[in-house]
PDB file of N, CA and C in Angstrom:
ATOM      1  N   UNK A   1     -31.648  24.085 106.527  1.00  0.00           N
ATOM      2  CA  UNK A   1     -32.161  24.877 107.620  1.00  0.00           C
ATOM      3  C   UNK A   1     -31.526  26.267 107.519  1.00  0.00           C
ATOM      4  N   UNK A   2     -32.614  26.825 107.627  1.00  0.00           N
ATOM      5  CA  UNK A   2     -31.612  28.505 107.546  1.00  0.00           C
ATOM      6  C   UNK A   2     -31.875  29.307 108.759  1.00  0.00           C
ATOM      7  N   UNK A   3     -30.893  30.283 109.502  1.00  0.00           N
ATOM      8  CA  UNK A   3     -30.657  30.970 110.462  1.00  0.00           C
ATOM      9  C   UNK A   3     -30.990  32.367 110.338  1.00  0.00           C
ATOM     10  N   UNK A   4     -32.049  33.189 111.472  1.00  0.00           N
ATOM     11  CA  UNK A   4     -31.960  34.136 111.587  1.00  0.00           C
ATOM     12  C   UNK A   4     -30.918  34.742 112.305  1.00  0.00           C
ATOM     13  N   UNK A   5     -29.818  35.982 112.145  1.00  0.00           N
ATOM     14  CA  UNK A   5     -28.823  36.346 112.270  1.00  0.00           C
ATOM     15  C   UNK A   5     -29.248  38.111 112.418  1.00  0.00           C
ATOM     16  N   UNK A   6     -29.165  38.710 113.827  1.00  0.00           N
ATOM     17  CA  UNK A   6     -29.166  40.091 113.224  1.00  0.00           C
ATOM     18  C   UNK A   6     -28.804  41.093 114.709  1.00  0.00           C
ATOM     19  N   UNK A   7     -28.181  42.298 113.740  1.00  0.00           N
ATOM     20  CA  UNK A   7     -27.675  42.662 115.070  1.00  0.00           C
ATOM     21  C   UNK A   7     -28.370  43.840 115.240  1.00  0.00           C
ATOM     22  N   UNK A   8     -28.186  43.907 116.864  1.00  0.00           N
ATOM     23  CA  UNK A   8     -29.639  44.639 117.565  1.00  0.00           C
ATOM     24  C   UNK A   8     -29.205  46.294 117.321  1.00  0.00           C
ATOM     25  N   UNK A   9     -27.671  46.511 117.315  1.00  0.00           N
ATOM     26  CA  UNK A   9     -27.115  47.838 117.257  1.00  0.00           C
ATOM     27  C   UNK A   9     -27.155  48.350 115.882  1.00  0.00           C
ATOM     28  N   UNK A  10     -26.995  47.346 115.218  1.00  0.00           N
ATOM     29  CA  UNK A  10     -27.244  48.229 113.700  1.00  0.00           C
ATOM     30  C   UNK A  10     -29.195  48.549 113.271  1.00  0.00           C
ATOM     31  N   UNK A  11     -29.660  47.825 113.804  1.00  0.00           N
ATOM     32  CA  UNK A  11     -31.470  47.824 113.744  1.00  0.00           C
ATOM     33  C   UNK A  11     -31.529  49.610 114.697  1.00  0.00           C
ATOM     34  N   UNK A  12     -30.967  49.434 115.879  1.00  0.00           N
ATOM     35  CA  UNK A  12     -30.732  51.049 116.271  1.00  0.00           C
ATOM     36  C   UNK A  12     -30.462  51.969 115.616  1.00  0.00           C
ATOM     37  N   UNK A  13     -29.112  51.891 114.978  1.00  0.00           N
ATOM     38  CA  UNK A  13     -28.574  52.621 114.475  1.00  0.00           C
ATOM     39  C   UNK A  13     -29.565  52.983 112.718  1.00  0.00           C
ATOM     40  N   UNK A  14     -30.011  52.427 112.561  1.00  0.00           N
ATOM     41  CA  UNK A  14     -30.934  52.108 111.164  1.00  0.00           C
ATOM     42  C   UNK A  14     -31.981  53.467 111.952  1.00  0.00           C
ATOM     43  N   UNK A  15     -32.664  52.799 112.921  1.00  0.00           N
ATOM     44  CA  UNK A  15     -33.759  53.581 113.289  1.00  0.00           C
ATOM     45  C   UNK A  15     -33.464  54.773 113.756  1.00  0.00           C
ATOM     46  N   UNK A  16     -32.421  55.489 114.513  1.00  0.00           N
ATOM     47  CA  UNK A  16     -32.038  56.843 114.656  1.00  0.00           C
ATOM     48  C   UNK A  16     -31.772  57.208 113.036  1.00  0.00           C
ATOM     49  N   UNK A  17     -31.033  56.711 112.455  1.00  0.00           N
ATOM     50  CA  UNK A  17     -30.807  57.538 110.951  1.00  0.00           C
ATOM     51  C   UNK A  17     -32.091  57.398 110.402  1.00  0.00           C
ATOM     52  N   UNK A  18     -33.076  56.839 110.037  1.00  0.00           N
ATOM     53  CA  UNK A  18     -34.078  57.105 109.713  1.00  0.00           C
ATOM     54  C   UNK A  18     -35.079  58.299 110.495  1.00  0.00           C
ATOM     55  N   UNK A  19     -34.938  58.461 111.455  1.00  0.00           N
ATOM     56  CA  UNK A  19     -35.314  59.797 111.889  1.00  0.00           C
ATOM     57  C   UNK A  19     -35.022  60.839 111.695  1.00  0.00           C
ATOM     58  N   UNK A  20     -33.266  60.816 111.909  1.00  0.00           N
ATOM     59  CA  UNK A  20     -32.941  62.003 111.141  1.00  0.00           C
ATOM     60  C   UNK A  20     -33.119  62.280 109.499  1.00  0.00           C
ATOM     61  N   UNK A  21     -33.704  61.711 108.824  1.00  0.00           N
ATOM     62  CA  UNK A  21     -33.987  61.860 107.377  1.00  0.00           C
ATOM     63  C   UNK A  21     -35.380  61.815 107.488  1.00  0.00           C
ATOM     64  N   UNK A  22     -36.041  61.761 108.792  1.00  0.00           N
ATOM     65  CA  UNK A  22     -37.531  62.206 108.764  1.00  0.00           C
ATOM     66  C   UNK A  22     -37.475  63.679 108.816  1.00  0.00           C
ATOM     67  N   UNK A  23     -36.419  64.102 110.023  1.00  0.00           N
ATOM     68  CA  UNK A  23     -36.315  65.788 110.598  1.00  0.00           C
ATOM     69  C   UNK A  23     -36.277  66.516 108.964  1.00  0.00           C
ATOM     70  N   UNK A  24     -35.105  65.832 108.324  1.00  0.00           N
ATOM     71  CA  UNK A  24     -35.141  66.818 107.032  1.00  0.00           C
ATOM     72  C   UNK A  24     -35.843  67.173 105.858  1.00  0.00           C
ATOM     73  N   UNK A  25     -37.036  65.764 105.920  1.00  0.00           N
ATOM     74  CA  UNK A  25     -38.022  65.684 105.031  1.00  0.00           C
ATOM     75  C   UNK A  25     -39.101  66.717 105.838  1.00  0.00           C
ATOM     76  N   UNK A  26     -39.047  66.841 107.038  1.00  0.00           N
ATOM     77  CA  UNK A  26     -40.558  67.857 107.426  1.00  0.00           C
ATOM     78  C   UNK A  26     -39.811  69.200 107.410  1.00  0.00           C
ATOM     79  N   UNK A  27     -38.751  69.133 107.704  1.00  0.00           N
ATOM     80  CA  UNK A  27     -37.818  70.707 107.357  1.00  0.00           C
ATOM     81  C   UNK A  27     -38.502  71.212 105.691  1.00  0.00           C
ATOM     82  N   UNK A  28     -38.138  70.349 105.066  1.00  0.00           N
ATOM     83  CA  UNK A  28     -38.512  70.812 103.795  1.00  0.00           C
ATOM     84  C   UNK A  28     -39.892  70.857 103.833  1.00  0.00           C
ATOM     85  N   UNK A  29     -40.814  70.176 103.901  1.00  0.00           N
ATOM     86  CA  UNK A  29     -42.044  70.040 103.637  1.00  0.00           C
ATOM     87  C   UNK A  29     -42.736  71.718 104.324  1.00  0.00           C
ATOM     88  N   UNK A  30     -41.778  71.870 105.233  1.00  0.00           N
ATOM     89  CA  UNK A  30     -42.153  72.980 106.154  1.00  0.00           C
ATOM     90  C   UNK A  30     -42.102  74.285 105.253  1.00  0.00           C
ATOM     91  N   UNK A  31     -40.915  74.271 104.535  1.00  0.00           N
ATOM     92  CA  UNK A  31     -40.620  75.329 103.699  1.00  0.00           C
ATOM     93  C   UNK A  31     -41.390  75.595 102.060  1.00  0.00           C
ATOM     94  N   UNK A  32     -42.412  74.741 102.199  1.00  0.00           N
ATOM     95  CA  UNK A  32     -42.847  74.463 100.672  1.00  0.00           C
ATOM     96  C   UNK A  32     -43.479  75.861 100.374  1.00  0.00           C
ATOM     97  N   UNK A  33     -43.698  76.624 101.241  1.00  0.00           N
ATOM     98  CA  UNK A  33     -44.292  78.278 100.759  1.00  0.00           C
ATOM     99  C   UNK A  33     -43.210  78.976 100.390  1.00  0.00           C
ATOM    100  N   UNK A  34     -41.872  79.109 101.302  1.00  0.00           N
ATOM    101  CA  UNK A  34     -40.827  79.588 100.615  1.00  0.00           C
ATOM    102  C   UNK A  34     -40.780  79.255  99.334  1.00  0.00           C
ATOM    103  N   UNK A  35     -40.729  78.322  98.686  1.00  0.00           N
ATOM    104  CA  UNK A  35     -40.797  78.034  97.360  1.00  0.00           C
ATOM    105  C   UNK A  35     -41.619  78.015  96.126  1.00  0.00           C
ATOM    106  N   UNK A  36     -42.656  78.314  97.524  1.00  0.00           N
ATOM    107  CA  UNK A  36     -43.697  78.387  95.892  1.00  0.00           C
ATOM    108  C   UNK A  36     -43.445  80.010  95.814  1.00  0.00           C
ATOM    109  N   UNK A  37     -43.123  81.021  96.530  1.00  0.00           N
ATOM    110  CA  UNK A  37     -43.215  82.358  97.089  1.00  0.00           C
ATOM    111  C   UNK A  37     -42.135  82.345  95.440  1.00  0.00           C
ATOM    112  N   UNK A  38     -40.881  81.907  95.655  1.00  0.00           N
ATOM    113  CA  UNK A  38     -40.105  82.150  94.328  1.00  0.00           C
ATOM    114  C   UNK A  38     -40.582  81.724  93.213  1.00  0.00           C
ATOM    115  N   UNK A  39     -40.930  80.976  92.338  1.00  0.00           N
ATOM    116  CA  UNK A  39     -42.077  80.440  91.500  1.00  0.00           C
ATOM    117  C   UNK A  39     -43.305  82.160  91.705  1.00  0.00           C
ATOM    118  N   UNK A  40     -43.770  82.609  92.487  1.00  0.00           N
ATOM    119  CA  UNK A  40     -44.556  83.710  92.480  1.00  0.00           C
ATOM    120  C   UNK A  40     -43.635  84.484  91.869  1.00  0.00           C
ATOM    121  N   UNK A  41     -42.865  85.306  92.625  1.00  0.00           N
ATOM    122  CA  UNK A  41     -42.068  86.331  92.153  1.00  0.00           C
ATOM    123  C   UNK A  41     -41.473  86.156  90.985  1.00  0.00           C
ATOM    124  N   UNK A  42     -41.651  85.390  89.981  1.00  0.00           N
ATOM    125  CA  UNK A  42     -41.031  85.207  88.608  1.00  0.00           C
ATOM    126  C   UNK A  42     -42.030  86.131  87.631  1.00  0.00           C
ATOM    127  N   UNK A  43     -43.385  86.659  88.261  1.00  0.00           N
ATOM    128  CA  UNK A  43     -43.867  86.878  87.771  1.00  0.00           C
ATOM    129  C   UNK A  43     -44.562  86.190  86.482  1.00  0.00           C
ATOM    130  N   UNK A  44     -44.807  84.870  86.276  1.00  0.00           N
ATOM    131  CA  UNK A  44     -45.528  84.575  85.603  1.00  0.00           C
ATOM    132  C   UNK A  44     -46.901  83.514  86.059  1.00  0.00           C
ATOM    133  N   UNK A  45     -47.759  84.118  86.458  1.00  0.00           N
ATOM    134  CA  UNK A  45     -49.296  83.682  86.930  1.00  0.00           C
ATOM    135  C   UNK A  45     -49.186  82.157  86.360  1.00  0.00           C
ATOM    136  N   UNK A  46     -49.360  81.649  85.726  1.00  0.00           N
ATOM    137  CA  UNK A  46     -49.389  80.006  85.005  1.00  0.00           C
ATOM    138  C   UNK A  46     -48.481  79.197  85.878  1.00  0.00           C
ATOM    139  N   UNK A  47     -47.417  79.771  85.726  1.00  0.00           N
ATOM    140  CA  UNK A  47     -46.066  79.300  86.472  1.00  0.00           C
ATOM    141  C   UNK A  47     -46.027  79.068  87.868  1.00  0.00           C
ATOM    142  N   UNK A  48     -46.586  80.283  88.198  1.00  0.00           N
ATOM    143  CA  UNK A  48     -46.551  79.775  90.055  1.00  0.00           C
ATOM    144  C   UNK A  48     -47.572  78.962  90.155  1.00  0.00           C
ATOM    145  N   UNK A  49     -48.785  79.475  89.744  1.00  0.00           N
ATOM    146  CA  UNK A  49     -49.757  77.853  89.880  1.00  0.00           C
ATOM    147  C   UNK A  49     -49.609  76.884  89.874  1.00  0.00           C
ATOM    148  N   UNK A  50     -49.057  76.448  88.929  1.00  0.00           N
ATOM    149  CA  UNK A  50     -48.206  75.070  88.532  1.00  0.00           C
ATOM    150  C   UNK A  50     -47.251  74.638  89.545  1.00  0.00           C
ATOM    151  N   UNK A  51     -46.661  75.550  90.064  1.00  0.00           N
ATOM    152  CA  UNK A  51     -45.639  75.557  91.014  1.00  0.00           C
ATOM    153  C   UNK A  51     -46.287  74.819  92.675  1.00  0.00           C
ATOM    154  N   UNK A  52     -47.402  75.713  92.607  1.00  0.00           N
ATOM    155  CA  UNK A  52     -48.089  75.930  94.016  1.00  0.00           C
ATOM    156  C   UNK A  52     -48.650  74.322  94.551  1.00  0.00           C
ATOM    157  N   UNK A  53     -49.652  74.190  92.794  1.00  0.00           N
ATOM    158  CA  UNK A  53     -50.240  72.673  93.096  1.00  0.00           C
ATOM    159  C   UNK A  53     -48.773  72.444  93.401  1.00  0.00           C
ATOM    160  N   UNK A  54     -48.201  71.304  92.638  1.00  0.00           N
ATOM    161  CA  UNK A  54     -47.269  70.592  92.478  1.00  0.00           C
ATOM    162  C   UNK A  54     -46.457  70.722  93.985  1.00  0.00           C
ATOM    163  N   UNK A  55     -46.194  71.632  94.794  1.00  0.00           N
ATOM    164  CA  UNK A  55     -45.887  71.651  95.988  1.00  0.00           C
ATOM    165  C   UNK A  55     -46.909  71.028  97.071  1.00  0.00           C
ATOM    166  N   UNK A  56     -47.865  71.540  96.902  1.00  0.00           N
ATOM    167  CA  UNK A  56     -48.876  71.093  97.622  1.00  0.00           C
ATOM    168  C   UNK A  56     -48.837  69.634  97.551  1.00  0.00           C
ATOM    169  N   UNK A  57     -49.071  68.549  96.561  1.00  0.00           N
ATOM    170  CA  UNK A  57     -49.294  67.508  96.167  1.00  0.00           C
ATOM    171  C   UNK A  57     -47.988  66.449  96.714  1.00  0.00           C
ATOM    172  N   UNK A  58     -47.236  67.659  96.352  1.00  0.00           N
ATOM    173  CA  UNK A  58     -45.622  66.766  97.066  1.00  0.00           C
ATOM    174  C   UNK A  58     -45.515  66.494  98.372  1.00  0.00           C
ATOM    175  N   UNK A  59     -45.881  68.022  99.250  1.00  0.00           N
ATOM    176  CA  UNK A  59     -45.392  68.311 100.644  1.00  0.00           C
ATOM    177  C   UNK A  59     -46.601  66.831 100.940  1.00  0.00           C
ATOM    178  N   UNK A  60     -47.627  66.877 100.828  1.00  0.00           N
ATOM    179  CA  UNK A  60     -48.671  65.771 101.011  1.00  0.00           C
ATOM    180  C   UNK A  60     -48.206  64.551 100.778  1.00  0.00           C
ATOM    181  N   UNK A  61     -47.654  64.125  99.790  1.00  0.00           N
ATOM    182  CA  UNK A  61     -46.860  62.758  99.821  1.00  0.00           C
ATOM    183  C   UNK A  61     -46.177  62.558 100.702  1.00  0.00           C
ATOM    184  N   UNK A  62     -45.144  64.049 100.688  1.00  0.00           N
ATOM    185  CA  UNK A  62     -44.027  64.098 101.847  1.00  0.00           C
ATOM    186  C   UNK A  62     -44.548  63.447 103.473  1.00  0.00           C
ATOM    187  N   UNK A  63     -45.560  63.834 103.838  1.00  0.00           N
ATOM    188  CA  UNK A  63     -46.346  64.035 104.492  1.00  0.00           C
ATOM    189  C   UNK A  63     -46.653  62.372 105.156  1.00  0.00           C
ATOM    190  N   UNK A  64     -47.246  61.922 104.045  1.00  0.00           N
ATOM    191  CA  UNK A  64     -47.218  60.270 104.370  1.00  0.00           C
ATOM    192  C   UNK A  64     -45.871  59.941 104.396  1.00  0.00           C
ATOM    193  N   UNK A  65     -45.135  59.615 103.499  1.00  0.00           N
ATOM    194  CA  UNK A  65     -44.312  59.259 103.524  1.00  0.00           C
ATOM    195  C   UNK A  65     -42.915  59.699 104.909  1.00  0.00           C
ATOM    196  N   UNK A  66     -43.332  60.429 105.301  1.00  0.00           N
ATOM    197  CA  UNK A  66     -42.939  61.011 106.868  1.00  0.00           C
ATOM    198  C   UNK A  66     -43.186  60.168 107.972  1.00  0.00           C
ATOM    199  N   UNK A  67     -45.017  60.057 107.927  1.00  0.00           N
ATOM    200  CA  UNK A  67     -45.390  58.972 108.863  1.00  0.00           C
ATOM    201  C   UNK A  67     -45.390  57.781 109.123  1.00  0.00           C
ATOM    202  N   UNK A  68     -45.016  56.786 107.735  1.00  0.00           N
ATOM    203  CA  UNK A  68     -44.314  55.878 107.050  1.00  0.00           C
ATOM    204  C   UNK A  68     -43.018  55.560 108.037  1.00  0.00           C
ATOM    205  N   UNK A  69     -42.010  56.677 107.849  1.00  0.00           N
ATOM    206  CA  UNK A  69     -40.665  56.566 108.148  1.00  0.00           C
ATOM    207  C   UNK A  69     -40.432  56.601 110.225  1.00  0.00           C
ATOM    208  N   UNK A  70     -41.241  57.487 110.235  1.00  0.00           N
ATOM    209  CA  UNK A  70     -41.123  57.703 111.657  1.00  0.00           C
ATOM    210  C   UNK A  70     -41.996  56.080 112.371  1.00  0.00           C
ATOM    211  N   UNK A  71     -43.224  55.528 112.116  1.00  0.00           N
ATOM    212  CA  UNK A  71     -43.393  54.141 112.482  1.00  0.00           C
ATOM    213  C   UNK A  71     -42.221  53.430 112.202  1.00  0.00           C
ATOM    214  N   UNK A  72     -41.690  53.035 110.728  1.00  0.00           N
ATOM    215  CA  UNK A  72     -40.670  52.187 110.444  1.00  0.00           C
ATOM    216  C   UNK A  72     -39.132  52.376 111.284  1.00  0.00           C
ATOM    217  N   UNK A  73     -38.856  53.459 111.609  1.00  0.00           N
ATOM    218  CA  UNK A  73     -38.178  54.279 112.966  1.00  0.00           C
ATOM    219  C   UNK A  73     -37.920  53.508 114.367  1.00  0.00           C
ATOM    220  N   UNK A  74     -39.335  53.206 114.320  1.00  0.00           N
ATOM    221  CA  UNK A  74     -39.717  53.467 115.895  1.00  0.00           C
ATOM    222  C   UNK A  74     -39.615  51.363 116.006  1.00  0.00           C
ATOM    223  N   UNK A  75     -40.306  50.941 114.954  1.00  0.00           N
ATOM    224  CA  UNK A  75     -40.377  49.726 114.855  1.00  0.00           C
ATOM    225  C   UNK A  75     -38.829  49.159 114.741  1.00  0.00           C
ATOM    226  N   UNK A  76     -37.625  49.793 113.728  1.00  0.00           N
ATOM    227  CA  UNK A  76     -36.385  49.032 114.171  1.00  0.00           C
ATOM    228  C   UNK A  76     -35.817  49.178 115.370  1.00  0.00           C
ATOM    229  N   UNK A  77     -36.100  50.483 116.050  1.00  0.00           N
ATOM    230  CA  UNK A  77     -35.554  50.390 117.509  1.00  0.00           C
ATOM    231  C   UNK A  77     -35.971  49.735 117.969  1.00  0.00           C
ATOM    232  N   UNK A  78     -37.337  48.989 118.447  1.00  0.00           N
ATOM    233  CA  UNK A  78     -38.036  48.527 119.153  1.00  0.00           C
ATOM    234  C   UNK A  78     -37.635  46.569 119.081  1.00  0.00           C
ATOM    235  N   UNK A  79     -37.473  46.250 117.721  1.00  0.00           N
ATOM    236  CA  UNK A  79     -37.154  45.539 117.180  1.00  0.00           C
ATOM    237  C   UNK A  79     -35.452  45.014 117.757  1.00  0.00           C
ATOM    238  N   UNK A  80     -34.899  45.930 118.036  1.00  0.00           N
ATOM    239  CA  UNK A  80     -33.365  45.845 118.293  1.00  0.00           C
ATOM    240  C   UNK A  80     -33.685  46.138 120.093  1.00  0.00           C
ATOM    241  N   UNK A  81     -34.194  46.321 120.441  1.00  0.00           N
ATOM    242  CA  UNK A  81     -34.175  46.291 121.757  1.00  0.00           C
ATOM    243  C   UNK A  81     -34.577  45.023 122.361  1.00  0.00           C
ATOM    244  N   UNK A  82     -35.899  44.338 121.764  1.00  0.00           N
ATOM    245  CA  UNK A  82     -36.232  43.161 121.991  1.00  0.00           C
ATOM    246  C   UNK A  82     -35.331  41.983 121.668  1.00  0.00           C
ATOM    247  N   UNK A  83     -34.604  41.942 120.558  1.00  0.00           N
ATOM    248  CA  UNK A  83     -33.492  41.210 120.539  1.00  0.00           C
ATOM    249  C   UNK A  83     -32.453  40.943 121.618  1.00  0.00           C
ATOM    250  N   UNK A  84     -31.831  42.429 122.096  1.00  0.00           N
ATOM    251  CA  UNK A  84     -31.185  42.652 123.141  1.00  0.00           C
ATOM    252  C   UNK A  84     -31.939  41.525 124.759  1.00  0.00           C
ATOM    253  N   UNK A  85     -33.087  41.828 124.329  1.00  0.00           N
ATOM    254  CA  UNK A  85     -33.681  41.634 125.588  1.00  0.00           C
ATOM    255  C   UNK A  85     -33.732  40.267 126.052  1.00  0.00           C
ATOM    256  N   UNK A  86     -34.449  39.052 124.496  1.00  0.00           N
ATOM    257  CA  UNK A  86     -34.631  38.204 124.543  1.00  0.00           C
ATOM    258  C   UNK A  86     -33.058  37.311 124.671  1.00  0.00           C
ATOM    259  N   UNK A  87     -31.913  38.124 123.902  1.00  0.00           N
ATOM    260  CA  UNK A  87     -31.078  37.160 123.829  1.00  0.00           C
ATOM    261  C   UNK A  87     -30.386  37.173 125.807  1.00  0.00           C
ATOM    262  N   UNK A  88     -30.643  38.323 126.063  1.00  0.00           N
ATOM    263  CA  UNK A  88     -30.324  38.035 127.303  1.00  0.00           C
ATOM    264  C   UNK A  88     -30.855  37.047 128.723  1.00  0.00           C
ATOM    265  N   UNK A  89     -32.071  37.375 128.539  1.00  0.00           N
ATOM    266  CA  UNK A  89     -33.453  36.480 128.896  1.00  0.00           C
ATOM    267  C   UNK A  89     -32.403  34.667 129.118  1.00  0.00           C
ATOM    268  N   UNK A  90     -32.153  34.907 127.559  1.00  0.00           N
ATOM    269  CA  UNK A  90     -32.012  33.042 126.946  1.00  0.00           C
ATOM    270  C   UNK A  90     -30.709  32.901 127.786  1.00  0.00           C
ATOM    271  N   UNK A  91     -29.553  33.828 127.491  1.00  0.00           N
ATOM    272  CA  UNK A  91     -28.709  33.590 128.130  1.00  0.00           C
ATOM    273  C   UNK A  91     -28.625  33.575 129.874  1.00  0.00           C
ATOM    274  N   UNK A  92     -29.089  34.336 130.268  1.00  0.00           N
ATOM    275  CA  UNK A  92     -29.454  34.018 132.047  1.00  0.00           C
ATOM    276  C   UNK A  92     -29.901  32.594 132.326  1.00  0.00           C
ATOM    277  N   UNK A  93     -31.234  32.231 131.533  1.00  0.00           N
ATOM    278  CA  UNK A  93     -32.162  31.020 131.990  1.00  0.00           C
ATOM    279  C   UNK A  93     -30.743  29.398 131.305  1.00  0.00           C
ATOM    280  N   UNK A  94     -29.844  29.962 130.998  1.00  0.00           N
ATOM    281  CA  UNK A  94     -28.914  28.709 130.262  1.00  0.00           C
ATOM    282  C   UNK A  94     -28.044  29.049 131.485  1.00  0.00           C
ATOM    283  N   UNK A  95     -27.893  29.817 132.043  1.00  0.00           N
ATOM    284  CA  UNK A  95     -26.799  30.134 133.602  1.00  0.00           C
ATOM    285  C   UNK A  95     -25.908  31.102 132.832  1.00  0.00           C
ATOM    286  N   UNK A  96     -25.989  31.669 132.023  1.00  0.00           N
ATOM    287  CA  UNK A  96     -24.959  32.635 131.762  1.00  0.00           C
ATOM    288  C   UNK A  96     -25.242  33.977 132.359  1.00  0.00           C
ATOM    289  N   UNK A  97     -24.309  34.579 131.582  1.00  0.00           N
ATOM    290  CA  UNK A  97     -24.562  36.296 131.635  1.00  0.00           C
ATOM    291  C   UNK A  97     -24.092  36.914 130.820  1.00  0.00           C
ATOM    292  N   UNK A  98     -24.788  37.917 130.502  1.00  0.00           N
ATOM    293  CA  UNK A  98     -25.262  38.863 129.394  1.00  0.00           C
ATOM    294  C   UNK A  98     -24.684  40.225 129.574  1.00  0.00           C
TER     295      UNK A  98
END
């Protein structure tokens, strides 16, 4: 028989740090013109193109992969709250307290 085991504060703590590594992925994604702007100023036409797609294509992954993180976010908090909730629930209806 095997046991589910898990704690509700680290499922929190999971889901705030995953947000903050959402903030810094749209920070960047935000800045993807700054960068293609340097790639321009090198002066070589081929180069920034190359540059420009290839940003574009990324910030767009970025993009999903953003909305990805912020559900998966939202789902361990939610996840760790219900734990909280239920184990308390169980413990009241047994006469304890929580």
């Amino acid at each position: 028989m095997s046991y589910l085991e898990v704690d509700p504060q680290l499922l929190a703590q999971t889901g705030t740090r995953l947000r903050d590594a959402v903030t810094v992925a749209s920070d960047v994604s935000k800045r993807k013109g700054e960068l293609a702007a340097l790639a321009a100023g090198a002066g070589h036409e081929p180069l920034a193109d190359t540059v420009a797609e290839f940003m574009s294509r990324w910030a767009h992954g970025l993009g999903c992969l953003v909305e990805d993180a912020t559900t998966l976010a939202s789902m361990l908090t939610d996840a760790g709250r219900v734990y909280v909730d239920v184990e308390t629930e169980i413990a009241q209806a047994a006469g304890g307290t929580r």
